[in-house]
C-alpha atoms as a PDB file:
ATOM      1  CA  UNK A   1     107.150  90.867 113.343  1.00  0.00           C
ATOM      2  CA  UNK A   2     107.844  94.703 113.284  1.00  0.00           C
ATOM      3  CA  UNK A   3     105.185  96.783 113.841  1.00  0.00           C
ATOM      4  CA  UNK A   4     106.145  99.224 110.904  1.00  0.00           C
ATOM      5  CA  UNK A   5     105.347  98.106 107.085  1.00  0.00           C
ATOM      6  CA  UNK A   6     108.204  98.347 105.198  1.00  0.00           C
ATOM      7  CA  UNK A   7     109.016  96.233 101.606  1.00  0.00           C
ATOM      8  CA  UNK A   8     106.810  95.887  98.420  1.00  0.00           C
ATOM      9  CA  UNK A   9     104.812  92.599  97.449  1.00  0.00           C
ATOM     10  CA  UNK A  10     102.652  91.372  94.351  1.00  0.00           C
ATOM     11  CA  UNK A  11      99.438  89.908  94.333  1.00  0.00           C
ATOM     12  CA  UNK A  12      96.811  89.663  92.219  1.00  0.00           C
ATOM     13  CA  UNK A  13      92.520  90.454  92.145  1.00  0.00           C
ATOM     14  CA  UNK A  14      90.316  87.473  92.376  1.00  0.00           C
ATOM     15  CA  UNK A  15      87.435  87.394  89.540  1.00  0.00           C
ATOM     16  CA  UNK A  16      85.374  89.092  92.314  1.00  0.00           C
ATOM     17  CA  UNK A  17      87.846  91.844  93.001  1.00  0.00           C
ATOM     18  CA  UNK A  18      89.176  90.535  96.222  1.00  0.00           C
ATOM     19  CA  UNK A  19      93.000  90.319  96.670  1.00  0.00           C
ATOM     20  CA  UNK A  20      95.193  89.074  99.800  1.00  0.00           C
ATOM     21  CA  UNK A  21      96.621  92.006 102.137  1.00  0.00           C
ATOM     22  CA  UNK A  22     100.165  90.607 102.459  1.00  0.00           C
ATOM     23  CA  UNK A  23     100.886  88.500 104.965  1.00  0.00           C
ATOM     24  CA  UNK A  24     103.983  90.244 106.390  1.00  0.00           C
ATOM     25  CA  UNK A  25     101.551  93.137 106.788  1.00  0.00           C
ATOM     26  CA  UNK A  26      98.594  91.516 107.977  1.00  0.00           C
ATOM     27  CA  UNK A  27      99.941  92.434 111.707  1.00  0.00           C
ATOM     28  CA  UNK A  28      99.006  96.224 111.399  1.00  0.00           C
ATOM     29  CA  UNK A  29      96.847  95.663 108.081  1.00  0.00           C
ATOM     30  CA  UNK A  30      94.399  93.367 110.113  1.00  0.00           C
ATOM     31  CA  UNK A  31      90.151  93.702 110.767  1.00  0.00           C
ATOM     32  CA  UNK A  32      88.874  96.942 109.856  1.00  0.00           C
ATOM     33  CA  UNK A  33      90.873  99.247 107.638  1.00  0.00           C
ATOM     34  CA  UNK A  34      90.085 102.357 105.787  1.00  0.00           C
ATOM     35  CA  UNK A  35      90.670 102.763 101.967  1.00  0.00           C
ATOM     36  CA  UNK A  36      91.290 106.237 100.452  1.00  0.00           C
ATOM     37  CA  UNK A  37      92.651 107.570  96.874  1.00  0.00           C
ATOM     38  CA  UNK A  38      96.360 108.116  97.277  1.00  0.00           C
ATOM     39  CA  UNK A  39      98.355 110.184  95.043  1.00  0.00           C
ATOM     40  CA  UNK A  40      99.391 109.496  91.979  1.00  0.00           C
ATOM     41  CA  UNK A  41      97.031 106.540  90.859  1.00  0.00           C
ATOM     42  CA  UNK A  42      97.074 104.442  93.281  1.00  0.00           C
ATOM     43  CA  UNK A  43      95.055 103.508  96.835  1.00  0.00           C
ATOM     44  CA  UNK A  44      96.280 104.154 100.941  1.00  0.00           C
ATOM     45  CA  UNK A  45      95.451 101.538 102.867  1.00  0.00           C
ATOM     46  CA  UNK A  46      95.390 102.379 106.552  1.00  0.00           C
ATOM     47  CA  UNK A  47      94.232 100.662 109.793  1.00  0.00           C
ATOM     48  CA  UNK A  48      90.662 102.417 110.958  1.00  0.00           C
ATOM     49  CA  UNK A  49      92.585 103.613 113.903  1.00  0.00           C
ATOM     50  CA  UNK A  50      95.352 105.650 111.740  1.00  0.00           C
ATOM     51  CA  UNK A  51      92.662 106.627 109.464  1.00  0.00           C
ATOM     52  CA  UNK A  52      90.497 108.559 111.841  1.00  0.00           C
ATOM     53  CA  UNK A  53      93.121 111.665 112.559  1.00  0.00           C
ATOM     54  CA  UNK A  54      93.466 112.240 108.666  1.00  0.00           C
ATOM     55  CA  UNK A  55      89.618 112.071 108.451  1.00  0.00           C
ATOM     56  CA  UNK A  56      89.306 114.331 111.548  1.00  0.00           C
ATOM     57  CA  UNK A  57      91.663 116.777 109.479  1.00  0.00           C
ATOM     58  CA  UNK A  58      89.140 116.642 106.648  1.00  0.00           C
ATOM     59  CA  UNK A  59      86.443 117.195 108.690  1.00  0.00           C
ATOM     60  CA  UNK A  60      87.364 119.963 110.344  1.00  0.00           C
ATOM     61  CA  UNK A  61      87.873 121.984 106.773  1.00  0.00           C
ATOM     62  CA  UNK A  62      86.043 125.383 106.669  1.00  0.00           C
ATOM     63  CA  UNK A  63      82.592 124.365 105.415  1.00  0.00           C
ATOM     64  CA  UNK A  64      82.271 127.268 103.440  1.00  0.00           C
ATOM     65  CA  UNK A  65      85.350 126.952 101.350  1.00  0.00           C
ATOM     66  CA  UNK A  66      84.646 125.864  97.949  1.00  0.00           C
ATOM     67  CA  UNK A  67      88.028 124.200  97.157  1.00  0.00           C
ATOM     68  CA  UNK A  68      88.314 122.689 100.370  1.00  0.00           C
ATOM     69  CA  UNK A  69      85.104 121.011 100.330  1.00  0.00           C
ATOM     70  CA  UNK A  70      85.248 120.245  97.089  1.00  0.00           C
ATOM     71  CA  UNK A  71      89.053 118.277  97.958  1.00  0.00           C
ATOM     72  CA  UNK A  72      86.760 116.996 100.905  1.00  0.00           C
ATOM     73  CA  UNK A  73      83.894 115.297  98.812  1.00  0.00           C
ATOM     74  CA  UNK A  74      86.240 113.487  95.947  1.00  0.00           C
ATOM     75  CA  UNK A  75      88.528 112.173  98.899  1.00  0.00           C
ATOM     76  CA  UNK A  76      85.428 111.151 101.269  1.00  0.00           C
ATOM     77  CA  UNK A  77      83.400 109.897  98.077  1.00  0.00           C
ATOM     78  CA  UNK A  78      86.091 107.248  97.082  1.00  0.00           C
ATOM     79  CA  UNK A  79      86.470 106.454 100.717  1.00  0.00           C
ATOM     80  CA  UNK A  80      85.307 103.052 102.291  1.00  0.00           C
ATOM     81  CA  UNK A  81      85.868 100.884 105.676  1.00  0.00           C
ATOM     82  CA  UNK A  82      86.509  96.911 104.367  1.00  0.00           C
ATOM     83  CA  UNK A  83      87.369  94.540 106.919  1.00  0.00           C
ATOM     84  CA  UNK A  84      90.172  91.536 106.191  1.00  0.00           C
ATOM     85  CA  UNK A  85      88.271  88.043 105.912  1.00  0.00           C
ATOM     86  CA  UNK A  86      89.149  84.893 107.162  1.00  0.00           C
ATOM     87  CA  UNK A  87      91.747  84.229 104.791  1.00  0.00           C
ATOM     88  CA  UNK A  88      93.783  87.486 104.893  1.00  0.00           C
ATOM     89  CA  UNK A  89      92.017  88.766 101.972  1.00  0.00           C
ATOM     90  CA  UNK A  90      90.157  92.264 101.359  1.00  0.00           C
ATOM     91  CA  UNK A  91      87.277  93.446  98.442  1.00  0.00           C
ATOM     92  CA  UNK A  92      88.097  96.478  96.525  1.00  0.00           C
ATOM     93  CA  UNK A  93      84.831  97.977  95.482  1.00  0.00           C
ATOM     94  CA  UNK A  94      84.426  98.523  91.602  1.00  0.00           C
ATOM     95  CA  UNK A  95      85.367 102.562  91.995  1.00  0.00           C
ATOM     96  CA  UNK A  96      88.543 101.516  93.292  1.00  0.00           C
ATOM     97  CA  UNK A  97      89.348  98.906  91.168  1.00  0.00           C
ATOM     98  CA  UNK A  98      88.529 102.121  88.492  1.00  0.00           C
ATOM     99  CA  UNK A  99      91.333 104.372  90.204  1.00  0.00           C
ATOM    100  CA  UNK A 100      93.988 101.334  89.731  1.00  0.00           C
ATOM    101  CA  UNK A 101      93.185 101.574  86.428  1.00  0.00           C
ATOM    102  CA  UNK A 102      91.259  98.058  86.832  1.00  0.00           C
ATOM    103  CA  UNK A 103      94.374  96.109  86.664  1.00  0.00           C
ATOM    104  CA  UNK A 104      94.192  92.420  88.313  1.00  0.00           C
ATOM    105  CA  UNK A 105      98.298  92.812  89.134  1.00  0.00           C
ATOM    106  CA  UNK A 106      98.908  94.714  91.917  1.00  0.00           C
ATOM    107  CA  UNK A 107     101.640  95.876  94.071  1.00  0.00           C
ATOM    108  CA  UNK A 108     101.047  96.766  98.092  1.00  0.00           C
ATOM    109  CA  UNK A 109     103.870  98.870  99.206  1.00  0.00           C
ATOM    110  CA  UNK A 110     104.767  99.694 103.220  1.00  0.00           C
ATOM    111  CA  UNK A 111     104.729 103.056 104.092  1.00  0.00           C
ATOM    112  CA  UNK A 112     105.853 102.123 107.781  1.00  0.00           C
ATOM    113  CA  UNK A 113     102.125 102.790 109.512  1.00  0.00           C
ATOM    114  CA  UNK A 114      99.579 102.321 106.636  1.00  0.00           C
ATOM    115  CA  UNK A 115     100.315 100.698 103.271  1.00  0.00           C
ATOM    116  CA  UNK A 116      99.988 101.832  99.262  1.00  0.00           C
ATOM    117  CA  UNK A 117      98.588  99.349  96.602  1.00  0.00           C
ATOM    118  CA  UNK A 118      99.545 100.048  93.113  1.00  0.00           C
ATOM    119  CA  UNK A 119      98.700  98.523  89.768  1.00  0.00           C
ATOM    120  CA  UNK A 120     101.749  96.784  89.023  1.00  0.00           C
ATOM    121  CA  UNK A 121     102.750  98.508  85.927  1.00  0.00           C
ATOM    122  CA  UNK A 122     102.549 101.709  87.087  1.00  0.00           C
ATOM    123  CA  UNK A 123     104.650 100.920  90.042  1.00  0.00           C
ATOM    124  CA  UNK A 124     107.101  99.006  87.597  1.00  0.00           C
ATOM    125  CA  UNK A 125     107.475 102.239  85.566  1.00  0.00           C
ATOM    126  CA  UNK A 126     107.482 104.906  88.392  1.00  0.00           C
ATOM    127  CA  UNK A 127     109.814 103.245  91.224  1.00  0.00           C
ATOM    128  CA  UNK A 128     111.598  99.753  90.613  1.00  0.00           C
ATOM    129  CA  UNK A 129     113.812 101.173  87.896  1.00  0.00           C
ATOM    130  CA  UNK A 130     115.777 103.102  90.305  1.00  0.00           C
ATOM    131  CA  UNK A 131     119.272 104.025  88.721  1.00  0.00           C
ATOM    132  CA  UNK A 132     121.925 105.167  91.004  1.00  0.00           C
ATOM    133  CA  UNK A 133     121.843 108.676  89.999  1.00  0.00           C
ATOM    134  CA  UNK A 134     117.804 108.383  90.422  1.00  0.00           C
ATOM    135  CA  UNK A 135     118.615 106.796  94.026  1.00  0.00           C
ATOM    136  CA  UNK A 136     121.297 109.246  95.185  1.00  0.00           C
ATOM    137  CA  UNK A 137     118.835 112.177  94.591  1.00  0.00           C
ATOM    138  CA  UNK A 138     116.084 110.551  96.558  1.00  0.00           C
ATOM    139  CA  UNK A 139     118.146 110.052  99.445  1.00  0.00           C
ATOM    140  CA  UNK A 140     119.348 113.811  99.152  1.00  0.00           C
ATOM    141  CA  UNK A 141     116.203 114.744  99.446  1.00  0.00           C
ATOM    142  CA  UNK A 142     115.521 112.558 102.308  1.00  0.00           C
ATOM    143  CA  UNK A 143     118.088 114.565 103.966  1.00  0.00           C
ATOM    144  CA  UNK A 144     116.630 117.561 103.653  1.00  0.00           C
ATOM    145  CA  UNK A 145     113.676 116.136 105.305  1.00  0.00           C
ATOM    146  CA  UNK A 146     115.628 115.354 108.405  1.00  0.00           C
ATOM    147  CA  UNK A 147     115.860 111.597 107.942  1.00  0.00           C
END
């Protein structure tokens, strides 16, 4: 298996709000992982050891700078450490079921170190109706990223 998470792959919330970390990801997305609001509606899901740089960032924000710490408290807030059970599967907590919109169809999406889950209608909407045109602007703008 490759060490980087690449690919997108449905699954869906138990009644009790757990849902299975994919398996093809379950080599980096394995034991104790770190789950954090993302952009845009949906969750990061990062290994604890990838987590703790981006928390080190946050901590290290002035602690007298109102926006900053205000940033700092939502993202730390809606922050937890879950660990993957026996059976490859992880329990969202009720606030982040909330911020994917409590939807039981989901979509976890490899972002080559750490992964994004989506509610799967979001993600339907936002990024698997990609149109050439759509595409061929993306990858521009890759480019000018240096990849």
């Amino acid at each position: 298996m490759s060490k980087f998470l690449v690919g997108s792959v449905k699954h869906s919330l138990d009644e009790k709000g757990r849902v299975r970390v994919p398996a093809k990801f379950r080599e980096v997305l394995c034991g104790s992982l770190c789950v954090m609001p993302s952009l845009n509606g949906s969750l990061y899901l990062l290994p604890a050891g990838k987590s703790e740089p981006e928390l080190e960032k946050i901590a290290s924000m002035e602690l007298y700078d109102r926006d900053k710490q205000h940033s700092a408290t939502l993202v730390l807030s809606h922050s937890d450490y879950i660990d993957v059970d026996g059976q490859g599967r992880i329990l969202l907590s009720a606030d982040h079921r909330k911020l994917l919109n409590n939807q039981k169809d989901l979509v976890f999406v490899g972002k080559a170190t750490y992964a994004e889950i989506w509610p799967e209608d979001v993600w339907t909407e936002r990024f698997t109706l990609l149109n050439p045109e759509n595409l061929d602007a993306v990858l521009e703008k890759m480019k000018q990223y240096g990849i």
